[in-house]
Protein backbone atom coordinates (compact mmCIF):
# COMPACT_ATOMS: atom_id res chain seq x y z
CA UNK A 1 -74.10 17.07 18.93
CA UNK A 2 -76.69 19.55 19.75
CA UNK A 3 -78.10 17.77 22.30
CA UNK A 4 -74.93 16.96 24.03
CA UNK A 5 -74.14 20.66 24.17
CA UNK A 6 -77.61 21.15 25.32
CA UNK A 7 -76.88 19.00 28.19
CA UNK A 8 -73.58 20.27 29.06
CA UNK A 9 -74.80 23.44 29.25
CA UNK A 10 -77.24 22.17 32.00
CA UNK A 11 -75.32 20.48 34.37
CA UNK A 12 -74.30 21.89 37.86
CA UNK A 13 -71.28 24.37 37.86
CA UNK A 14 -69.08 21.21 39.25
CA UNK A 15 -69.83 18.71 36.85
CA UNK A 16 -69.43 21.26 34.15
CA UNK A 17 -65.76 22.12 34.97
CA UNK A 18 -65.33 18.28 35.31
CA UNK A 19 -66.84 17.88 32.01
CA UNK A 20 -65.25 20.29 30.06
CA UNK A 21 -61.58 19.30 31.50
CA UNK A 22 -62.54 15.85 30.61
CA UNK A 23 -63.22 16.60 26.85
CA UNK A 24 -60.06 18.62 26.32
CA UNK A 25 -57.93 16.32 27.77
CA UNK A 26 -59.54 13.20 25.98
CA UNK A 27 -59.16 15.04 22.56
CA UNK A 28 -55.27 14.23 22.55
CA UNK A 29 -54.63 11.50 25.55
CA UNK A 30 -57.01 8.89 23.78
CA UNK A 31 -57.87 10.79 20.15
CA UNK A 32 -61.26 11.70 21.47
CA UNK A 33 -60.62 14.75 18.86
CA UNK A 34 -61.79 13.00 15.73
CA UNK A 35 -65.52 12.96 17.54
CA UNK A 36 -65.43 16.10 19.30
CA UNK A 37 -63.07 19.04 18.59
CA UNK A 38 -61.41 19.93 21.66
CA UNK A 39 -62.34 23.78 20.90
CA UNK A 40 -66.11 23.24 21.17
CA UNK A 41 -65.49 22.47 24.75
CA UNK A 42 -63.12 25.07 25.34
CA UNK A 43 -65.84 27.62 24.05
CA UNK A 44 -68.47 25.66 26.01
CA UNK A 45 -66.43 26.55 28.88
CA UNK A 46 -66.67 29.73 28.22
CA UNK A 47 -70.35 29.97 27.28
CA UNK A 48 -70.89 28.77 30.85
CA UNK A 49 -68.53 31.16 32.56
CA UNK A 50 -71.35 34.02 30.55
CA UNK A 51 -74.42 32.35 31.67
CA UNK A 52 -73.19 32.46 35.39
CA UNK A 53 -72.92 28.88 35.46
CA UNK A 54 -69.06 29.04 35.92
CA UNK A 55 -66.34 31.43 36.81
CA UNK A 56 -64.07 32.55 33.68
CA UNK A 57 -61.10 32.92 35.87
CA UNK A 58 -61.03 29.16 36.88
CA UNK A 59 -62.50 27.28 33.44
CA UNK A 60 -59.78 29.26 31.65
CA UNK A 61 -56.81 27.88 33.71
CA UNK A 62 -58.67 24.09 33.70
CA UNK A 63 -58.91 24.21 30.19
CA UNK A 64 -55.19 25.21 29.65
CA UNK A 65 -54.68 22.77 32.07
CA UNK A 66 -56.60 19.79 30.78
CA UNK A 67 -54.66 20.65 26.99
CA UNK A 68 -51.18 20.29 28.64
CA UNK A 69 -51.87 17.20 30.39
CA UNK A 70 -53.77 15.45 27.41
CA UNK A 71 -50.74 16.37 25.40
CA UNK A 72 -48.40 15.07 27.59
CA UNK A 73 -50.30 11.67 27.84
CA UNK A 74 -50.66 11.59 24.11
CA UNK A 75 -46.65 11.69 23.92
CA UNK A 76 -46.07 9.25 26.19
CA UNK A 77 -48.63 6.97 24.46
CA UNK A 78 -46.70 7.90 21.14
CA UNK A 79 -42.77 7.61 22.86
CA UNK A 80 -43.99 4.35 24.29
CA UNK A 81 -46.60 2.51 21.15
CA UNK A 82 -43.86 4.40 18.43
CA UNK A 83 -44.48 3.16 14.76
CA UNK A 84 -47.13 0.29 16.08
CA UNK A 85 -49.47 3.65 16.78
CA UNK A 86 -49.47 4.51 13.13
CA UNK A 87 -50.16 1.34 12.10
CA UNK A 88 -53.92 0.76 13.82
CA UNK A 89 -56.79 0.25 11.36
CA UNK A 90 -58.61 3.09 12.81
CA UNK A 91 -56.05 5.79 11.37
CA UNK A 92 -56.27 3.80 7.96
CA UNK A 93 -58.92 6.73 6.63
CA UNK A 94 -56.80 9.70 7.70
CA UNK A 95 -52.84 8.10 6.37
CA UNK A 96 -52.49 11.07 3.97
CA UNK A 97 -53.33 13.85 6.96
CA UNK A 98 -50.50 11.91 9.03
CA UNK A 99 -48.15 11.84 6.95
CA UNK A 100 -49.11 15.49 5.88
CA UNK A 101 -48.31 16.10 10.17
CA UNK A 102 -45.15 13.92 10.51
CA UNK A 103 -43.42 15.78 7.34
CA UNK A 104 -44.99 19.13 9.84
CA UNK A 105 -43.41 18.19 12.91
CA UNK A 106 -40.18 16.94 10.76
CA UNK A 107 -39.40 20.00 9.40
CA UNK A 108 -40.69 22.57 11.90
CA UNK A 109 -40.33 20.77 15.30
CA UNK A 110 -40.95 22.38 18.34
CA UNK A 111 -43.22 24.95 16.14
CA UNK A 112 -45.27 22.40 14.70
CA UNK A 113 -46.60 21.19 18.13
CA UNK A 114 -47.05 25.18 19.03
CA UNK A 115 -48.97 25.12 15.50
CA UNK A 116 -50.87 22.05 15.56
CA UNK A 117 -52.44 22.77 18.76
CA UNK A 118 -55.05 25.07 16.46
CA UNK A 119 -55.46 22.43 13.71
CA UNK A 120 -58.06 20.14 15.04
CA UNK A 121 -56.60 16.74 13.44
CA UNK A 122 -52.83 17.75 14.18
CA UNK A 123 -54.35 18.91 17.70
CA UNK A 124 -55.09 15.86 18.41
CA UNK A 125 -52.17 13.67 16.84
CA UNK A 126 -49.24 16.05 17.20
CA UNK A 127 -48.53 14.84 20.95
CA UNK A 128 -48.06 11.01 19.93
CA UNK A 129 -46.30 12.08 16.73
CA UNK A 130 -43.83 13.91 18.64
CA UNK A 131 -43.56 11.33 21.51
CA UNK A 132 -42.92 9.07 18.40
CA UNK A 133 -39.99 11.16 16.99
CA UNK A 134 -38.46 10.91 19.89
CA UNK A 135 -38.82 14.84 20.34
CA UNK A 136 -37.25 15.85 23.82
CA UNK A 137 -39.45 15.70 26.86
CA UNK A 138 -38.51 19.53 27.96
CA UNK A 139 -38.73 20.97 24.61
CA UNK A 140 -42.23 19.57 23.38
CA UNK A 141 -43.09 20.62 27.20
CA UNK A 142 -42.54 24.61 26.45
CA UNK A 143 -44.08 24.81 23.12
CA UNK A 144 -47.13 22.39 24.36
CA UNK A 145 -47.54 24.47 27.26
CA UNK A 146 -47.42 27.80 25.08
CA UNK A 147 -49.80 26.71 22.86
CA UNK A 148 -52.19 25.09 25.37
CA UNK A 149 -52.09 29.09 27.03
CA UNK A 150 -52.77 30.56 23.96
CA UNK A 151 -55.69 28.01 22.94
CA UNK A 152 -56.90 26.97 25.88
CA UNK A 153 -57.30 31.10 27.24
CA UNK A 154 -58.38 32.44 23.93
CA UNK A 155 -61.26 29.92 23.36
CA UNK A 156 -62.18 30.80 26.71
CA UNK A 157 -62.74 34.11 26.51
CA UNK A 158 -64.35 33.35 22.86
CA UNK A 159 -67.13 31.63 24.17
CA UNK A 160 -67.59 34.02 26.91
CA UNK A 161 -68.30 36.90 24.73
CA UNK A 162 -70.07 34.72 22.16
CA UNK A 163 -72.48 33.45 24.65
CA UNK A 164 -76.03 32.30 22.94
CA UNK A 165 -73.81 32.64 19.63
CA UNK A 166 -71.56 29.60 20.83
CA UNK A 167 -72.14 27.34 17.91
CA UNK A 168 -71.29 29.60 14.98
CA UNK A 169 -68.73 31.04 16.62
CA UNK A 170 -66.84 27.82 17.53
CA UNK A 171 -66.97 26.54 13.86
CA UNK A 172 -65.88 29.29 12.21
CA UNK A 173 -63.00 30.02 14.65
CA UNK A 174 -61.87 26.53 14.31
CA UNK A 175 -61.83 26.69 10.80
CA UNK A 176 -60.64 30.34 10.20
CA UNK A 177 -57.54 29.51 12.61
CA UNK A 178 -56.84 25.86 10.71
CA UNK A 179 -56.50 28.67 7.68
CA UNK A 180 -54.35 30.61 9.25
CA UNK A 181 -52.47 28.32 10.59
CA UNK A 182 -52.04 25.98 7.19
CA UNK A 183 -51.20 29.72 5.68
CA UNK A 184 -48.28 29.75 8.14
CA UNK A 185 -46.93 26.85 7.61
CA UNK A 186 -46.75 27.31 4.06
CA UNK A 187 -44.91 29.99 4.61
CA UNK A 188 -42.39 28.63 6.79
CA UNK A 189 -41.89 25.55 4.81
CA UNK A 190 -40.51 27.83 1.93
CA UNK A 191 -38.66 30.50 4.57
CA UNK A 192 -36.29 27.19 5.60
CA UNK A 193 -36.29 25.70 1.90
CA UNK A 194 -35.08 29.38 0.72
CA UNK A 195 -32.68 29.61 4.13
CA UNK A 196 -31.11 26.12 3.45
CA UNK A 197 -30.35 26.88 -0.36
CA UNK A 198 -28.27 29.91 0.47
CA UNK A 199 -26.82 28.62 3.15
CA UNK A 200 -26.05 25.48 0.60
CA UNK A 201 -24.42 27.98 -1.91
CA UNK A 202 -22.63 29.83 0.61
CA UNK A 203 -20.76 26.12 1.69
CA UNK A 204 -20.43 25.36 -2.01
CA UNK A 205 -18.34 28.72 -3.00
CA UNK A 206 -16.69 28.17 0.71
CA UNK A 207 -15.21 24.96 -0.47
CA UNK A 208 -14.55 26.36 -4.31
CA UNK A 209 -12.42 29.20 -2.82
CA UNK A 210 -10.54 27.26 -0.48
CA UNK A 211 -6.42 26.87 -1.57
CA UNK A 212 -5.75 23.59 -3.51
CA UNK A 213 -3.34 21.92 -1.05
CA UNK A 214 0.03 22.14 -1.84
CA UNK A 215 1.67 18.53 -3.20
CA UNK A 216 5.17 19.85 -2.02
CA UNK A 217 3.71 19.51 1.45
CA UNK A 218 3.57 16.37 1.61
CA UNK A 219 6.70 15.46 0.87
């Protein structure tokens, strides 16, 4: 890994943007995310943009860019492949983690593809998982393209104040936010279990209180 970073980082300013597009949108078109986690290369980006290799105010936009099309390719993989995705040997190692991000996207929707874009594994399975669900084309569109913003821009501008510091900063972001992220979820999941058990109760003393029908009525 070191050395491919190495040689990113010395490539003409063109073949870096090329380069860096390319590895975000590979991390969730074609799964390239279980290698490399799409937000090395988004901080790479920005590492460049710092070392006057790159300007910030295009690589940011590309990278955003690159996330939303790579997710939208990795739904249409998913709405097209459906269950038979699931099924490949090569997702045989990580069956608990998908299952862990189909009950996600079950009971958060929309959310959970805003959320998974900072989770590196539901990052890059979250777009065929939805595509698989059957999830609306529109609606996984607005929270994919929110969450590509907010990742994509905020990496960005990471690695461009990180600079020389890229390598630290990039794991510990990407596994401080899976935290956070995991933290939130946790919390939501129980917000919608507490939510659905009053609104249960409320139905339930609804239907106790209701008249019992009159037999005369009837007649």
């Amino acid at each position: 890994m070191g050395s491919f970073v190495a040689a990113i980082l010395a490539v003409p300013p063109l073949v870096a943007y090329l380069a860096v597009f390319a590895l975000v949108f590979a991390e969730d078109a074609i799964f390239i995310g279980f290698v490399i986690p799409g937000e090395t290369a988004a901080v790479l980006g920005g590492v460049l943009a710092n070392q006057g290799k790159a300007d910030l105010w295009i690589m940011a936009p590309l990278i955003v860019l690159a996330a939303i099309l790579g997710d939208t390719v990795g739904y249409e993989i998913g709405r097209h492949l459906g269950p038979r995705l699931l099924g490949f040997r090569v997702f045989d190692r990580h069956r608990r983690r998908l299952d862990d991000a189909q009950e996600f996207l079950r009971r958060r929707g929309g959310s959970a593809v805003f959320l998974g874009r900072f989770v590196a594994f539901f990052r890059a399975m979250m777009p065929a998982l939805a595509g698989a669900s059957r999830m609306p084309y529109p609606r996984f569109l607005a929270f994919n393209a929110l969450g590509g913003a907010v990742w994509g821009t905020g990496f960005a501008v990471l690695g461009y104040v990180a600079g020389a510091s890229y390598e630290v900063v990039a794991k510990a972001a990407g596994r401080d936010i899976a935290a956070v992220v995991g933290v939130v979820a946790v919390i939501a999941i129980v917000v919608w279990r507490v939510r659905r058990g009053r609104a249960d109760r409320r139905d339930e003393r609804a239907f106790r209180s209701r008249p019992a029908p009159d037999p005369s009525e009837g007649q």
